[in-house]
PDB file of N, CA and C in Angstrom:
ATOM      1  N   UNK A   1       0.839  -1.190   0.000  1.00  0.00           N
ATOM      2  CA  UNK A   1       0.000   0.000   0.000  1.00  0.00           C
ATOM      3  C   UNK A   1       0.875   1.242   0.000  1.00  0.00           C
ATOM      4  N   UNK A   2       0.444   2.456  -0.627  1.00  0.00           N
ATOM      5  CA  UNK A   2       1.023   3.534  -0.685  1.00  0.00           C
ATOM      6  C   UNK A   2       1.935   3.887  -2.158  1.00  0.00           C
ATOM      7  N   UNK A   3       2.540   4.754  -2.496  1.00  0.00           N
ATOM      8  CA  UNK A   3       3.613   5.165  -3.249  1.00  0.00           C
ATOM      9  C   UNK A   3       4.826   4.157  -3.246  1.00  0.00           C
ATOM     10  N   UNK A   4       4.085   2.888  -3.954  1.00  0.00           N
ATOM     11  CA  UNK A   4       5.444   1.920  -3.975  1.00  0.00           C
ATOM     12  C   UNK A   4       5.589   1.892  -5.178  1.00  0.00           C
ATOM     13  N   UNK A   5       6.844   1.718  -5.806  1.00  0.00           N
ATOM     14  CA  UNK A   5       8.000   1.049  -6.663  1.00  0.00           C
ATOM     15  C   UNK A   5       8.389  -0.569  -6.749  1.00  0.00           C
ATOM     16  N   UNK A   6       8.536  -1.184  -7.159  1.00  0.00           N
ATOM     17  CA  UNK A   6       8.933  -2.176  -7.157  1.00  0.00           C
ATOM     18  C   UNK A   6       9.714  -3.674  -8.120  1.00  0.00           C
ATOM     19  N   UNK A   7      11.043  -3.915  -8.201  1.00  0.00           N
ATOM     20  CA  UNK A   7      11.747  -4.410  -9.438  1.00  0.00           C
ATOM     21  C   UNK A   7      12.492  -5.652  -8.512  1.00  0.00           C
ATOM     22  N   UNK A   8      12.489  -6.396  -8.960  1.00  0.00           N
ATOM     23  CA  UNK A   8      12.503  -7.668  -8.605  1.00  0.00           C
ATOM     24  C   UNK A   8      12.630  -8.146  -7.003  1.00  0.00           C
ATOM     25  N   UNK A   9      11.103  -7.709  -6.744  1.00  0.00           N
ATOM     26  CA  UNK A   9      10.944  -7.802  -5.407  1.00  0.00           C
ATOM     27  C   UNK A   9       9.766  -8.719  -5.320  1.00  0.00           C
ATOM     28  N   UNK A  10       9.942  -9.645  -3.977  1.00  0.00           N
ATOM     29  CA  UNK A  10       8.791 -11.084  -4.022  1.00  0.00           C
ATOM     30  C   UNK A  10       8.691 -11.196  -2.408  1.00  0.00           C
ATOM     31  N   UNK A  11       6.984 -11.873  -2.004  1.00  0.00           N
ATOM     32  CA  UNK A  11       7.084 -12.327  -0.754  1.00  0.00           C
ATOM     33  C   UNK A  11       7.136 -10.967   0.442  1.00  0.00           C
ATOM     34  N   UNK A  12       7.096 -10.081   0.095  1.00  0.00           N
ATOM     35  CA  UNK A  12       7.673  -8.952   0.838  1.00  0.00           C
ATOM     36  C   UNK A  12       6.061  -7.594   1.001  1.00  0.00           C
ATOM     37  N   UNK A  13       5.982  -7.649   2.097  1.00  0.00           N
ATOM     38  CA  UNK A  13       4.898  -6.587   2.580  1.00  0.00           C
ATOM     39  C   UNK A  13       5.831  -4.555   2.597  1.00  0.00           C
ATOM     40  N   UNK A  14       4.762  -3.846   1.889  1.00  0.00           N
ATOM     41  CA  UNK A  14       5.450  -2.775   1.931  1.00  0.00           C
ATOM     42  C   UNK A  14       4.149  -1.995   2.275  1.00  0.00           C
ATOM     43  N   UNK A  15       4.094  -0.950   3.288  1.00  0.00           N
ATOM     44  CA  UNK A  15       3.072  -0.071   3.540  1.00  0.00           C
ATOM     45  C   UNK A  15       3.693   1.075   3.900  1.00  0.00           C
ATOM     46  N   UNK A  16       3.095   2.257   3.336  1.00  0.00           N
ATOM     47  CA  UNK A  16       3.811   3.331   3.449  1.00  0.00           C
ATOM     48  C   UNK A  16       2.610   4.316   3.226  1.00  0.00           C
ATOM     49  N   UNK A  17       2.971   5.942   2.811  1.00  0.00           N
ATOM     50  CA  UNK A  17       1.949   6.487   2.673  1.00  0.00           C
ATOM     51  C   UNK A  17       2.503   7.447   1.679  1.00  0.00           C
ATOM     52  N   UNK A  18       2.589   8.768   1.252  1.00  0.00           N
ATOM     53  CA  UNK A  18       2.560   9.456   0.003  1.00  0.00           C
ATOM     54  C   UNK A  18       4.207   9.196   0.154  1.00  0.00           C
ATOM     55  N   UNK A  19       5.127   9.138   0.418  1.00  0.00           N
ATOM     56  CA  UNK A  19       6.778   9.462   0.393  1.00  0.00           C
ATOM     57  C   UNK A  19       6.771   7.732  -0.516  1.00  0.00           C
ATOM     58  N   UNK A  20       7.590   8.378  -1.502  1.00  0.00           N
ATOM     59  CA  UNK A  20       7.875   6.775  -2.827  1.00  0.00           C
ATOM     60  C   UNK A  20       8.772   5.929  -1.772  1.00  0.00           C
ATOM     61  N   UNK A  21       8.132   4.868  -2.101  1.00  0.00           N
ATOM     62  CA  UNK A  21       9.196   3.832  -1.326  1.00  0.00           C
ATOM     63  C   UNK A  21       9.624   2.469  -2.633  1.00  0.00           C
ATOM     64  N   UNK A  22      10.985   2.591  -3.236  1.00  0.00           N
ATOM     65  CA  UNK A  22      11.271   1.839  -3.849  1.00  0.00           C
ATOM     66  C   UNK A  22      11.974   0.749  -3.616  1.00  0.00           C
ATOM     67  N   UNK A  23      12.006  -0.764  -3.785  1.00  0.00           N
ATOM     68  CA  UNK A  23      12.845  -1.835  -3.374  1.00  0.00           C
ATOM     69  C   UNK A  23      13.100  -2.447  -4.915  1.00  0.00           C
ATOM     70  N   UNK A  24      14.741  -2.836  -4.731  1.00  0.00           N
ATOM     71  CA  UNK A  24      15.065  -3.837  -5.277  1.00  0.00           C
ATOM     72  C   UNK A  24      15.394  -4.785  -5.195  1.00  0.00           C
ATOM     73  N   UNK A  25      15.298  -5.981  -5.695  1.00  0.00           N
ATOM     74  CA  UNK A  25      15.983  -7.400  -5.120  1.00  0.00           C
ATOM     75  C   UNK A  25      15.976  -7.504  -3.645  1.00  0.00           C
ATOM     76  N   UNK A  26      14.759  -7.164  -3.392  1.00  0.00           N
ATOM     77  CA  UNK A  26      14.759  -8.119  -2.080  1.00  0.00           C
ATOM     78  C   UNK A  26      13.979  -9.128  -2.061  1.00  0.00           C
ATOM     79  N   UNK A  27      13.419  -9.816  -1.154  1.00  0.00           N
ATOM     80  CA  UNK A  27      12.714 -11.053  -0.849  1.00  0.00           C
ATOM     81  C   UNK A  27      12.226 -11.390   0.614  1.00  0.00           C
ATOM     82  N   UNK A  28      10.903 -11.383   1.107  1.00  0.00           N
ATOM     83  CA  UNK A  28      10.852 -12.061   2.402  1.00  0.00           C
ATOM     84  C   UNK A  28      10.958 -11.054   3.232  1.00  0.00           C
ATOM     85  N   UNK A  29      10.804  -9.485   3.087  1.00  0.00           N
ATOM     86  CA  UNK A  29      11.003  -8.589   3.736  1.00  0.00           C
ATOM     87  C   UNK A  29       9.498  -7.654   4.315  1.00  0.00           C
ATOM     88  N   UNK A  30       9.696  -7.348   5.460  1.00  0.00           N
ATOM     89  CA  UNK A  30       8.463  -6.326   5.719  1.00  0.00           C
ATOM     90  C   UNK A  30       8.917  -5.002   5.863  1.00  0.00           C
ATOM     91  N   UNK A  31       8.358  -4.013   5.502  1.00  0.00           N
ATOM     92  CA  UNK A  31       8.884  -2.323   5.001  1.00  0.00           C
ATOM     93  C   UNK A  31       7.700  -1.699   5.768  1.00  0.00           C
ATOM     94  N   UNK A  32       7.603  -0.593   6.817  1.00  0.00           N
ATOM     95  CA  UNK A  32       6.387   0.276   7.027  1.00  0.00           C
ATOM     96  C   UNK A  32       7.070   1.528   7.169  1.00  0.00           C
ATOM     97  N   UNK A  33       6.470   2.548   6.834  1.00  0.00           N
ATOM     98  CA  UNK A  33       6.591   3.779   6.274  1.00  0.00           C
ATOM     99  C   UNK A  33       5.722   4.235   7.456  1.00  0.00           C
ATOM    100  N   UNK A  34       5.851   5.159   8.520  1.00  0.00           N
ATOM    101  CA  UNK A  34       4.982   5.968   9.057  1.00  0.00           C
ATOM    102  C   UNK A  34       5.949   7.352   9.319  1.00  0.00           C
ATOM    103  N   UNK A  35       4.577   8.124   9.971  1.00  0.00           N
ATOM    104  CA  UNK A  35       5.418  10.219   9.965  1.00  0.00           C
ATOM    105  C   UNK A  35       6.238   9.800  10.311  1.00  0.00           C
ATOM    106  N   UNK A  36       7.012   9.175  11.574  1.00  0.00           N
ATOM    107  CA  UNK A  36       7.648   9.667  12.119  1.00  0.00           C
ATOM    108  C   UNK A  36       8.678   8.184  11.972  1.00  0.00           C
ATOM    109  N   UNK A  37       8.556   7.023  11.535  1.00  0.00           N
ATOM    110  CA  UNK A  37       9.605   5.846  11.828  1.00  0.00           C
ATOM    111  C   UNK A  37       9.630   5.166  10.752  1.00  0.00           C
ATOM    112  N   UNK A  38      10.657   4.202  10.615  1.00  0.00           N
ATOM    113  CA  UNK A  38      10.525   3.354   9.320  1.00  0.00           C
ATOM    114  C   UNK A  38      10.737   1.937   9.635  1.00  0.00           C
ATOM    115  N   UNK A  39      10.591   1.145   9.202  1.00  0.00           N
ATOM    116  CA  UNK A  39      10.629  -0.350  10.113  1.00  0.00           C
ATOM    117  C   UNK A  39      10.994  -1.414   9.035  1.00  0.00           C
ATOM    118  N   UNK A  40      12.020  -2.337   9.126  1.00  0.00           N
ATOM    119  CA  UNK A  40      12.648  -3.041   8.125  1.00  0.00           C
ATOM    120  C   UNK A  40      13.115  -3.819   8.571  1.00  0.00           C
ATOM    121  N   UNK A  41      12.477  -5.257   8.280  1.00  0.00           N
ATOM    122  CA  UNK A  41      12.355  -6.419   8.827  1.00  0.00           C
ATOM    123  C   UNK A  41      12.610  -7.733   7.769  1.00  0.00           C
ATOM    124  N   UNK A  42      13.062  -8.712   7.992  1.00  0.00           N
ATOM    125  CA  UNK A  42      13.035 -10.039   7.209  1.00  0.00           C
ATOM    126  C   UNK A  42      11.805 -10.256   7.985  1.00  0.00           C
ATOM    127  N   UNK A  43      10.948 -11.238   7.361  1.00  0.00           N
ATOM    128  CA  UNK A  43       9.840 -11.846   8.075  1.00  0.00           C
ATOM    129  C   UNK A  43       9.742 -12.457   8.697  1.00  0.00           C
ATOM    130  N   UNK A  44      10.640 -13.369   8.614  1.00  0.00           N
ATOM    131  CA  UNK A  44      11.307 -14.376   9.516  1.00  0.00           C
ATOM    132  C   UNK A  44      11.393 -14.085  10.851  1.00  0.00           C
ATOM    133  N   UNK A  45      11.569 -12.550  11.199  1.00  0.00           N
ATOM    134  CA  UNK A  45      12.085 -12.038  12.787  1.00  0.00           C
ATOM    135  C   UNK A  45      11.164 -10.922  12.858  1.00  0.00           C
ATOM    136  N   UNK A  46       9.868 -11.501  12.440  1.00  0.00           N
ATOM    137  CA  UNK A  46       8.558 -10.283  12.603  1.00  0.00           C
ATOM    138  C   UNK A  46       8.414 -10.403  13.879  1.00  0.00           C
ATOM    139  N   UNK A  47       8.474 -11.507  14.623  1.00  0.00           N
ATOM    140  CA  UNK A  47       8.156 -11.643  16.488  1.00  0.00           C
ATOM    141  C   UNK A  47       9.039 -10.550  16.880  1.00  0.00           C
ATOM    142  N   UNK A  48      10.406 -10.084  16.263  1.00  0.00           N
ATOM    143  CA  UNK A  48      11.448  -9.572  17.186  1.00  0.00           C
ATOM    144  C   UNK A  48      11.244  -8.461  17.548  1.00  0.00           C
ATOM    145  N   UNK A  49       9.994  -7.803  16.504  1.00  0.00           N
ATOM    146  CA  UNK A  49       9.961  -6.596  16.844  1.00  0.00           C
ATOM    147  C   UNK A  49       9.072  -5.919  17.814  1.00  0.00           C
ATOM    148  N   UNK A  50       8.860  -7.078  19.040  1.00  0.00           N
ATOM    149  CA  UNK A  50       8.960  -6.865  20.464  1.00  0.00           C
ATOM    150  C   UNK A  50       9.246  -6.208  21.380  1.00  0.00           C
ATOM    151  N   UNK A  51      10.982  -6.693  20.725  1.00  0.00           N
ATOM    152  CA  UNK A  51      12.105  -6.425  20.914  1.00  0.00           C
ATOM    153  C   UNK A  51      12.537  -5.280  20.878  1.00  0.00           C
ATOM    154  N   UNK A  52      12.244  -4.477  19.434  1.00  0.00           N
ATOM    155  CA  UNK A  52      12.793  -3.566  19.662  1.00  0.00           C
ATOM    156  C   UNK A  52      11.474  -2.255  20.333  1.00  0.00           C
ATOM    157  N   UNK A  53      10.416  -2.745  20.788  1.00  0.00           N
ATOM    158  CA  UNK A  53       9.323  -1.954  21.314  1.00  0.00           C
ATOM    159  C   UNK A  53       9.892  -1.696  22.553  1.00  0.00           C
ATOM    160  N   UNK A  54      10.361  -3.142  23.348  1.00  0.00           N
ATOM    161  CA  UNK A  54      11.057  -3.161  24.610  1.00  0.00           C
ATOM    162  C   UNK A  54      12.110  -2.005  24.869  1.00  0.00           C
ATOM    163  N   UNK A  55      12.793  -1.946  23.763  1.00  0.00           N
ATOM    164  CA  UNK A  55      14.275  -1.127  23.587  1.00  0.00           C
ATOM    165  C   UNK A  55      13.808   0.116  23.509  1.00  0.00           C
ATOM    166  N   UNK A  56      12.742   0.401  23.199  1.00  0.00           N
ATOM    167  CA  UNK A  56      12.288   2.075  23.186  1.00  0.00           C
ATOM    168  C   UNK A  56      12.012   2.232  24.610  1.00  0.00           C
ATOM    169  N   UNK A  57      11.082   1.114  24.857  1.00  0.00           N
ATOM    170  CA  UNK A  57      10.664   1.514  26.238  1.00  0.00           C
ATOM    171  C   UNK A  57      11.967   1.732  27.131  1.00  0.00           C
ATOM    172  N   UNK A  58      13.203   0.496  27.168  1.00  0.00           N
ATOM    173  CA  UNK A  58      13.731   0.953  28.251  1.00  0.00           C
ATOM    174  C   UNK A  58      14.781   2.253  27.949  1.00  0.00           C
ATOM    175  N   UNK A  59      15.127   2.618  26.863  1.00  0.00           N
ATOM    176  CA  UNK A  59      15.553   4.040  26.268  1.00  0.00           C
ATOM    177  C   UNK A  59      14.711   5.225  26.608  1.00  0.00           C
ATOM    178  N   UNK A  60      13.647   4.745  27.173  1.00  0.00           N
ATOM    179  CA  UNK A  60      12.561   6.108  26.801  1.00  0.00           C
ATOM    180  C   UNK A  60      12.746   6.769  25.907  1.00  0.00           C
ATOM    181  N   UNK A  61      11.975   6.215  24.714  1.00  0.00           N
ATOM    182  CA  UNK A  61      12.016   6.869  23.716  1.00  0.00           C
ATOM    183  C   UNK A  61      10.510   6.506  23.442  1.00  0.00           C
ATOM    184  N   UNK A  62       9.634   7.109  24.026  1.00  0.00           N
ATOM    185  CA  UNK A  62       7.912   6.751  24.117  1.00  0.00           C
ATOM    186  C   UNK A  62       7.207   7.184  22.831  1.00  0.00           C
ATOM    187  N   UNK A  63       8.075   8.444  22.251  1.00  0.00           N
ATOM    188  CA  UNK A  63       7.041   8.849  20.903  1.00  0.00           C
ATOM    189  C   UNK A  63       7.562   8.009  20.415  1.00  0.00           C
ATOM    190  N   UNK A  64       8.229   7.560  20.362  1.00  0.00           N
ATOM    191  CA  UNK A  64       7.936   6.605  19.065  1.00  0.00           C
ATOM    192  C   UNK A  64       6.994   4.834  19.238  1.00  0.00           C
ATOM    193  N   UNK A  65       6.447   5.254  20.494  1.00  0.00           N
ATOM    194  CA  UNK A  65       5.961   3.804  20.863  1.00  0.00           C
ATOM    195  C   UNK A  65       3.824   4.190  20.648  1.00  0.00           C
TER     196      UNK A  65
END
């Protein structure tokens, strides 16, 4: 969803919103586009990003949570 591009790219979730988001040759990847963060993931380690929710929290770094 959004202003995507895309050339030999498979398997791979991309959501974004008006800013172009182009991939090449990737595979198996998740991409999200929001105001303020960008998030880039193999799919494989979609659980991890837990992980890095945890890491904001203990950073306090709350806007972005």
């Amino acid at each position: 969803n959004g202003n995507v591009v895309t050339v030999d790219t498979q398997n791979t979730i991309i959501q974004g919103g008006d800013k172009l988001i182009a991939t090449v040759g990737i595979e198996n990847v998740i991409v999200v586009d929001t105001e303020d963060a960008i998030l880039i993931c193999e799919k494989d380690h979609a659980g991890d990003i837990k992980k890095v929710l945890e890491n904001l929290r203990i950073c306090n770094r709350t806007e972005y949570l």
